[in-house]
PDB file of N, CA and C in Angstrom:
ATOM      1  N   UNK A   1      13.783 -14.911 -16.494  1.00  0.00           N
ATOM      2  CA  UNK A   1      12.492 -14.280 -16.706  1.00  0.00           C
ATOM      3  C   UNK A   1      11.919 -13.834 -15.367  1.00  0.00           C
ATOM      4  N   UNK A   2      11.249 -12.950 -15.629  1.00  0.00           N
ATOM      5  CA  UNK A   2      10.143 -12.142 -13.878  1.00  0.00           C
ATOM      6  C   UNK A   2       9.349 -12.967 -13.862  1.00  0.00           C
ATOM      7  N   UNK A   3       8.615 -12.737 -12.942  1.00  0.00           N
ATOM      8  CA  UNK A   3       7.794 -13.470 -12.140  1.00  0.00           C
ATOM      9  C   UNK A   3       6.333 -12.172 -12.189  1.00  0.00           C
ATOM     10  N   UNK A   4       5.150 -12.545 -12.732  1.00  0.00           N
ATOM     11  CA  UNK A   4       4.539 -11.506 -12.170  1.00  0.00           C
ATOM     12  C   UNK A   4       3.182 -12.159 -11.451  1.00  0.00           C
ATOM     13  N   UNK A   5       2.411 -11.597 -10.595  1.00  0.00           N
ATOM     14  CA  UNK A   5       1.177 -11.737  -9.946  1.00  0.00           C
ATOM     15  C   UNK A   5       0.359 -11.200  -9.701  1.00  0.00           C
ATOM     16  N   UNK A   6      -0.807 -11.811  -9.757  1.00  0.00           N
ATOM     17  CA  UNK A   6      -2.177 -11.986  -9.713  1.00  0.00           C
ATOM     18  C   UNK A   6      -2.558 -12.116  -8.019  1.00  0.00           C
ATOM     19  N   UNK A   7      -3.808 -11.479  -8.072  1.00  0.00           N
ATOM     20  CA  UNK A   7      -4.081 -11.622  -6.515  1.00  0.00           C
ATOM     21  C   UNK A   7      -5.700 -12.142  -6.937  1.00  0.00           C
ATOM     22  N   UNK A   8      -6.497 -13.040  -6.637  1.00  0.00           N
ATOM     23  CA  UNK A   8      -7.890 -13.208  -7.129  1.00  0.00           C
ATOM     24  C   UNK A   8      -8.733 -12.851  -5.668  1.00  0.00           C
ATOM     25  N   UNK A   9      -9.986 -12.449  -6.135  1.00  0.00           N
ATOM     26  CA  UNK A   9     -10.692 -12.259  -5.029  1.00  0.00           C
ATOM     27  C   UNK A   9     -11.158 -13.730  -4.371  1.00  0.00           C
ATOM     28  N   UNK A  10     -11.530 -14.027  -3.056  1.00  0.00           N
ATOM     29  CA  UNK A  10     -11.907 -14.910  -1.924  1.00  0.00           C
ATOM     30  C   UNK A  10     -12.673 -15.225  -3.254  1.00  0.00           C
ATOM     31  N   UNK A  11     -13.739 -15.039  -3.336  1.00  0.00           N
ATOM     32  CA  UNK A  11     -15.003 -15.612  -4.090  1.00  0.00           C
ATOM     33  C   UNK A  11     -14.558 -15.662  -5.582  1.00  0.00           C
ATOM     34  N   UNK A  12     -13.509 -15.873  -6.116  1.00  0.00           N
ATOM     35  CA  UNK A  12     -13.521 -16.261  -7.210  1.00  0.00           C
ATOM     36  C   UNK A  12     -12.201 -17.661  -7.533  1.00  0.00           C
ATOM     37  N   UNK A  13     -12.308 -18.799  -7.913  1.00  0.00           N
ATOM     38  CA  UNK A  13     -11.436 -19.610  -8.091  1.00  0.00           C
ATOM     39  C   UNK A  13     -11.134 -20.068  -9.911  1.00  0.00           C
ATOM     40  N   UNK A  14     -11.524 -19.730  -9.996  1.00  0.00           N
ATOM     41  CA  UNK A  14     -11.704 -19.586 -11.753  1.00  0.00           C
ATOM     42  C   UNK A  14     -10.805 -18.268 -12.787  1.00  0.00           C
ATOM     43  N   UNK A  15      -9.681 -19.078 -13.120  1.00  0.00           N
ATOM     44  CA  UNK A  15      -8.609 -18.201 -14.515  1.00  0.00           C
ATOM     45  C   UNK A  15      -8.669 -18.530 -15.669  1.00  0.00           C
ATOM     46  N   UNK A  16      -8.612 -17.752 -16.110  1.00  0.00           N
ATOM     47  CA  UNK A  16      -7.803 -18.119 -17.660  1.00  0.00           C
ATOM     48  C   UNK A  16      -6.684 -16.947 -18.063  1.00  0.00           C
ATOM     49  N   UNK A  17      -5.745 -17.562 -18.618  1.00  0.00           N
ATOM     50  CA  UNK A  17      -4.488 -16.847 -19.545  1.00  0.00           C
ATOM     51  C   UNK A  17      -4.070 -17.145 -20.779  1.00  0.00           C
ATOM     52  N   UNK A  18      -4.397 -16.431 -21.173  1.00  0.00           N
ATOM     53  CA  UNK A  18      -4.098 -16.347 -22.809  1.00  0.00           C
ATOM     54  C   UNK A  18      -2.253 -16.146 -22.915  1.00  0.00           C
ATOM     55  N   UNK A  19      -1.619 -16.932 -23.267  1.00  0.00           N
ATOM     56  CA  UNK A  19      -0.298 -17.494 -23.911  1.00  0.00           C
ATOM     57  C   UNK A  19       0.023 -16.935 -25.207  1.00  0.00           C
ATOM     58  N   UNK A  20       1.462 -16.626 -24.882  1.00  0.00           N
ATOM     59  CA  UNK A  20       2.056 -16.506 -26.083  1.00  0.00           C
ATOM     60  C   UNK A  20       3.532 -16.240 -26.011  1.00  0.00           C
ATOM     61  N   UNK A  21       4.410 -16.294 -26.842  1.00  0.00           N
ATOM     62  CA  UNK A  21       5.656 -16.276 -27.048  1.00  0.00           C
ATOM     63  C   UNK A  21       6.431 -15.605 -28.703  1.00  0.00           C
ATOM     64  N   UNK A  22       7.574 -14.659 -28.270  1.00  0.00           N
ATOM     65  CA  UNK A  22       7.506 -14.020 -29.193  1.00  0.00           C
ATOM     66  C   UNK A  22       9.134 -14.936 -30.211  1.00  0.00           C
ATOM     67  N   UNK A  23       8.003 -14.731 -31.453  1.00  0.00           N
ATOM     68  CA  UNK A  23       8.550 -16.092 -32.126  1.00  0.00           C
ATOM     69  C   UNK A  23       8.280 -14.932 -33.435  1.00  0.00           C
ATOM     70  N   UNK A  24       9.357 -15.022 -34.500  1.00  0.00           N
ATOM     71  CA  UNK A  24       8.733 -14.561 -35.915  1.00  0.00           C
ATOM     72  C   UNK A  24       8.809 -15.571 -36.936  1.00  0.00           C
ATOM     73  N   UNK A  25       9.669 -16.373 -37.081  1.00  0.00           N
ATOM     74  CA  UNK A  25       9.903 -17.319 -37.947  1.00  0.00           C
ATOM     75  C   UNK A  25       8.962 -18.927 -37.199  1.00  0.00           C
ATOM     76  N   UNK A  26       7.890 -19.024 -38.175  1.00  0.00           N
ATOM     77  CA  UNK A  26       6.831 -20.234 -38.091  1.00  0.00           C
ATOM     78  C   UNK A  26       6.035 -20.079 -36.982  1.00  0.00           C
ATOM     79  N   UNK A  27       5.613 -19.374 -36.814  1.00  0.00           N
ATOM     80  CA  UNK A  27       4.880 -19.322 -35.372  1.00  0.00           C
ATOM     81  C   UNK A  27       3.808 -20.329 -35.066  1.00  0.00           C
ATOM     82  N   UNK A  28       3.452 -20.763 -36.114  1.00  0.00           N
ATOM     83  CA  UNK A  28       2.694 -22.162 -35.682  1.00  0.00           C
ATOM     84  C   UNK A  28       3.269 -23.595 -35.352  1.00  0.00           C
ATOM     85  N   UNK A  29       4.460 -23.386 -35.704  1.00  0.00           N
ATOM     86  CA  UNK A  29       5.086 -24.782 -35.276  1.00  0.00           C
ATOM     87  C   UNK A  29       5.605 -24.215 -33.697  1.00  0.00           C
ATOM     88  N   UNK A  30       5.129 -23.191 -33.090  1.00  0.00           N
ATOM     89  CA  UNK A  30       5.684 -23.242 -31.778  1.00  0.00           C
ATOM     90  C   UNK A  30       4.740 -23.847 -30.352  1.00  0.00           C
ATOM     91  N   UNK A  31       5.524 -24.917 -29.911  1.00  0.00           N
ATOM     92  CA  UNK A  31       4.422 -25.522 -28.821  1.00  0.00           C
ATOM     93  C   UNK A  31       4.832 -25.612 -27.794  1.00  0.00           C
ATOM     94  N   UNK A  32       3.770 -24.699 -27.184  1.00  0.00           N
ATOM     95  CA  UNK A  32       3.661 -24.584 -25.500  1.00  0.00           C
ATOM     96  C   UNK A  32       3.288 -25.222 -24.557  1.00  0.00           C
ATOM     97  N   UNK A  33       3.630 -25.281 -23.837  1.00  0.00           N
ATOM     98  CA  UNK A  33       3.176 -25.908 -22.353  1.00  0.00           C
ATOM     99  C   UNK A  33       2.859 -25.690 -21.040  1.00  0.00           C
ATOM    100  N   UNK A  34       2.223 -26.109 -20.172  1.00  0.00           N
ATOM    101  CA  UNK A  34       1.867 -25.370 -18.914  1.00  0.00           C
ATOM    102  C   UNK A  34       1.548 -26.380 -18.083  1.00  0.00           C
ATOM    103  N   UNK A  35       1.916 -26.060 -16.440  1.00  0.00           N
ATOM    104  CA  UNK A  35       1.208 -26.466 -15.449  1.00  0.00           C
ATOM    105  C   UNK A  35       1.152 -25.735 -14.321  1.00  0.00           C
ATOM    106  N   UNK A  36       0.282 -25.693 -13.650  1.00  0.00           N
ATOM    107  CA  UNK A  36       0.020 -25.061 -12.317  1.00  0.00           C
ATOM    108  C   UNK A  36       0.868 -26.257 -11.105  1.00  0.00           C
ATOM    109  N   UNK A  37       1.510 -25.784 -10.565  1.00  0.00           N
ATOM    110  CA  UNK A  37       1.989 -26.069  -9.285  1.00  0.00           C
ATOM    111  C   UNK A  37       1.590 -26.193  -8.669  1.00  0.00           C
ATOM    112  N   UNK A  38       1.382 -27.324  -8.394  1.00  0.00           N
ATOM    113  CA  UNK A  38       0.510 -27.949  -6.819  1.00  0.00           C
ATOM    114  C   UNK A  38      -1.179 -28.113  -7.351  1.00  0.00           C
ATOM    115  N   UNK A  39      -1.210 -28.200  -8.695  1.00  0.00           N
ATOM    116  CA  UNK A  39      -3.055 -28.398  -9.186  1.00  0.00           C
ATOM    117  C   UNK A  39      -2.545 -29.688 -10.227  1.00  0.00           C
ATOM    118  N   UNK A  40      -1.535 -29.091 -11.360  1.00  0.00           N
ATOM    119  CA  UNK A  40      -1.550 -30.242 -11.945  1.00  0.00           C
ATOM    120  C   UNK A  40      -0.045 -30.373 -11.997  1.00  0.00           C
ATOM    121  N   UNK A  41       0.213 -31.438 -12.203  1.00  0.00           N
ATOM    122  CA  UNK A  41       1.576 -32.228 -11.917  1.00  0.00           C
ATOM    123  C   UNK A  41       2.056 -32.730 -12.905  1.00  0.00           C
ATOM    124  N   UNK A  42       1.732 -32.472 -14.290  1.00  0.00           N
ATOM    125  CA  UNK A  42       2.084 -33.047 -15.386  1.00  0.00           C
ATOM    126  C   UNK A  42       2.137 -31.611 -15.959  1.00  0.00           C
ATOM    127  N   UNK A  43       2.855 -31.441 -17.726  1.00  0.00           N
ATOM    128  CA  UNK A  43       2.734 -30.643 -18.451  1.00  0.00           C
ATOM    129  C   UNK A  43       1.563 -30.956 -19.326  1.00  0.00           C
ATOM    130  N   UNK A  44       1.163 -29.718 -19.629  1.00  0.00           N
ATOM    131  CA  UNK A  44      -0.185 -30.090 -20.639  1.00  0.00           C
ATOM    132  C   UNK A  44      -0.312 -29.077 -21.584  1.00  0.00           C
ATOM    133  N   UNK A  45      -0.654 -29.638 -23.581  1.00  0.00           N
ATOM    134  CA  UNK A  45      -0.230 -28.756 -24.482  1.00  0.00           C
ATOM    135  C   UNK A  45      -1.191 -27.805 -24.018  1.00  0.00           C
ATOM    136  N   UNK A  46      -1.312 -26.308 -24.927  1.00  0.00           N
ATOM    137  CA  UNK A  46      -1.950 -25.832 -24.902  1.00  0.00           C
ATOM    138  C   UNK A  46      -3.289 -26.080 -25.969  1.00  0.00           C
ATOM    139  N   UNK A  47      -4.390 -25.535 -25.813  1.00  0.00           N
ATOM    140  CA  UNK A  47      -5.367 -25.490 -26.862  1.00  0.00           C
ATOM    141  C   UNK A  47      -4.866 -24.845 -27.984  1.00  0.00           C
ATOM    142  N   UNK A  48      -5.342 -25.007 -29.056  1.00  0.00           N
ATOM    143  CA  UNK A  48      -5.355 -23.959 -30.196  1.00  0.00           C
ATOM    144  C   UNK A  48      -5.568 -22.661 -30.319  1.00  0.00           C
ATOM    145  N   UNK A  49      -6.268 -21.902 -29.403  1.00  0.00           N
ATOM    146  CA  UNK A  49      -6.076 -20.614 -29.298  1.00  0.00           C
ATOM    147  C   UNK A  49      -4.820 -20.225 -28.042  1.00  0.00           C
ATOM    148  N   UNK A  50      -4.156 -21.076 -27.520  1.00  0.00           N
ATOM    149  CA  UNK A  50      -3.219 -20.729 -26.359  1.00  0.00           C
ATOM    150  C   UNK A  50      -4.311 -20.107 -25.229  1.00  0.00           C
ATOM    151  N   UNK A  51      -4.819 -20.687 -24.968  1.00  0.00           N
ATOM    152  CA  UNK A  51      -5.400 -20.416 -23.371  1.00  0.00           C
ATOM    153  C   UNK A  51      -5.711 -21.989 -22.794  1.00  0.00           C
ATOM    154  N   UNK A  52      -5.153 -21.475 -21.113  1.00  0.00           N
ATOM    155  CA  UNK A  52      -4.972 -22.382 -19.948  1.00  0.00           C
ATOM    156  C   UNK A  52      -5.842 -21.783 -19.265  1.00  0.00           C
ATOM    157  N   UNK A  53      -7.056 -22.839 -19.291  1.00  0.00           N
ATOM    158  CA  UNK A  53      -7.951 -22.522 -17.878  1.00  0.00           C
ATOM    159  C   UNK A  53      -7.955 -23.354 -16.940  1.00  0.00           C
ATOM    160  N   UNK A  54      -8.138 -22.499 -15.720  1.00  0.00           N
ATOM    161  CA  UNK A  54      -8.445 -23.007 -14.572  1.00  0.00           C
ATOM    162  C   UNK A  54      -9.701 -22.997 -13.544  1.00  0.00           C
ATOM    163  N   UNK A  55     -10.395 -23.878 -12.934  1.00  0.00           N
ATOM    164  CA  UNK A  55     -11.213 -23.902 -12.125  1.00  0.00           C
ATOM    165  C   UNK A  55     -11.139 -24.742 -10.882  1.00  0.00           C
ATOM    166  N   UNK A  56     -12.109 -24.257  -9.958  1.00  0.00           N
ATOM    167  CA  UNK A  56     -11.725 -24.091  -8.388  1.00  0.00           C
ATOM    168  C   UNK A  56     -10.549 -24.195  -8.095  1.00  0.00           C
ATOM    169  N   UNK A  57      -9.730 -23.297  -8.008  1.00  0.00           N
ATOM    170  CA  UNK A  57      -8.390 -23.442  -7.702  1.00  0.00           C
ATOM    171  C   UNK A  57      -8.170 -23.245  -5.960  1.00  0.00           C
ATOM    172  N   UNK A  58      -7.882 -23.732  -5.467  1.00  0.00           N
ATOM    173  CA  UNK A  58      -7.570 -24.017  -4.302  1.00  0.00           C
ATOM    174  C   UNK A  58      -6.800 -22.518  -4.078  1.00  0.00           C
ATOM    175  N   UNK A  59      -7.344 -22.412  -2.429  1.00  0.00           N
ATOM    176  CA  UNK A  59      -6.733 -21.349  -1.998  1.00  0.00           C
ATOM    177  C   UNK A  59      -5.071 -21.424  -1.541  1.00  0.00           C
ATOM    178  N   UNK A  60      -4.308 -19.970  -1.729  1.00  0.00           N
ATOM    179  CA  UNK A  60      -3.101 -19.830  -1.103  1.00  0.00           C
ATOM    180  C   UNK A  60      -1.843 -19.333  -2.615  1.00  0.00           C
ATOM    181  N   UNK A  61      -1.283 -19.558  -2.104  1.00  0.00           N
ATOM    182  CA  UNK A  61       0.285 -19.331  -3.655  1.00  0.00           C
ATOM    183  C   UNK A  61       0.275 -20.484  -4.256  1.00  0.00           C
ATOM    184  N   UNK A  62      -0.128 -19.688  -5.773  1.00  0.00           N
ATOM    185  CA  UNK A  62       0.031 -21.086  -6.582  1.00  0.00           C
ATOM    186  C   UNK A  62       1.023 -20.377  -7.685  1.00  0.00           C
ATOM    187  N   UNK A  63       1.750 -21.427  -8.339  1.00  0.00           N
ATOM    188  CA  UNK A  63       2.693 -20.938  -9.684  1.00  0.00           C
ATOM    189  C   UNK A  63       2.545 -21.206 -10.790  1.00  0.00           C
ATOM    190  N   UNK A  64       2.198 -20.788 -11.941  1.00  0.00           N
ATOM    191  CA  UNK A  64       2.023 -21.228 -13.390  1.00  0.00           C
ATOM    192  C   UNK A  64       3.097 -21.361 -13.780  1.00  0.00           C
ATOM    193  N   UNK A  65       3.619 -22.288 -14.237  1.00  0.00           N
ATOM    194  CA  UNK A  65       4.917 -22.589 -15.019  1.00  0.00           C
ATOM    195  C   UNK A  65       4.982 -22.627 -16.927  1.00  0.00           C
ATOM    196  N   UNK A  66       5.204 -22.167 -17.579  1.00  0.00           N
ATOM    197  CA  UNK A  66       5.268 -22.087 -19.252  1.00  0.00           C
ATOM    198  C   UNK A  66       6.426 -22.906 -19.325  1.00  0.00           C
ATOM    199  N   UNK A  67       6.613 -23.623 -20.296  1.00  0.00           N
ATOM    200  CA  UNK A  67       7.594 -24.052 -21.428  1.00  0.00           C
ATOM    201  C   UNK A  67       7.403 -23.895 -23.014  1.00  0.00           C
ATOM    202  N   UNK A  68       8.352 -23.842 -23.873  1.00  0.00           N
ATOM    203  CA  UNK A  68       8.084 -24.003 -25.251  1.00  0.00           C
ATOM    204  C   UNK A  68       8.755 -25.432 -25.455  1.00  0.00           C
ATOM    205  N   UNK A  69       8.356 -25.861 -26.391  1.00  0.00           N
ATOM    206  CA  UNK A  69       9.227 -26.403 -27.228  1.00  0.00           C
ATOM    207  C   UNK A  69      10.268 -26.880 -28.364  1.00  0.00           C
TER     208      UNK A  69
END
């Protein structure tokens, strides 16, 4: 898979990304996962609408990582 990026402005530390994966058969039994690299260190499900937010995120390169299950 690519890699794509985001550049945020100085004055803003605050994301959100709306998730998804292309699935046709049961799409509700499909469960995602996420962590930011170097913020959180564990996997964590997603909410029910598939969005991962983030706040004050520390400055510099950070990586969002997805999994399904």
């Amino acid at each position: 898979m690519g890699k794509n990026q985001i550049e945020l402005p100085e004055n803003n530390r605050n994301i959100q990304v709306k998730l998804t994966a292309p699935t046709f058969a049961f799409p509700h039994q499909l469960v995602l996962e996420y962590k930011m690299e170097g913020v959180t260190n564990t996997w964590l499900p997603l909410d029910s609408d598939r969005t991962a937010s983030f706040t004050n995120l520390p400055p510099g390169n950070l990586e969002l990582a997805i999994r399904s299950k």
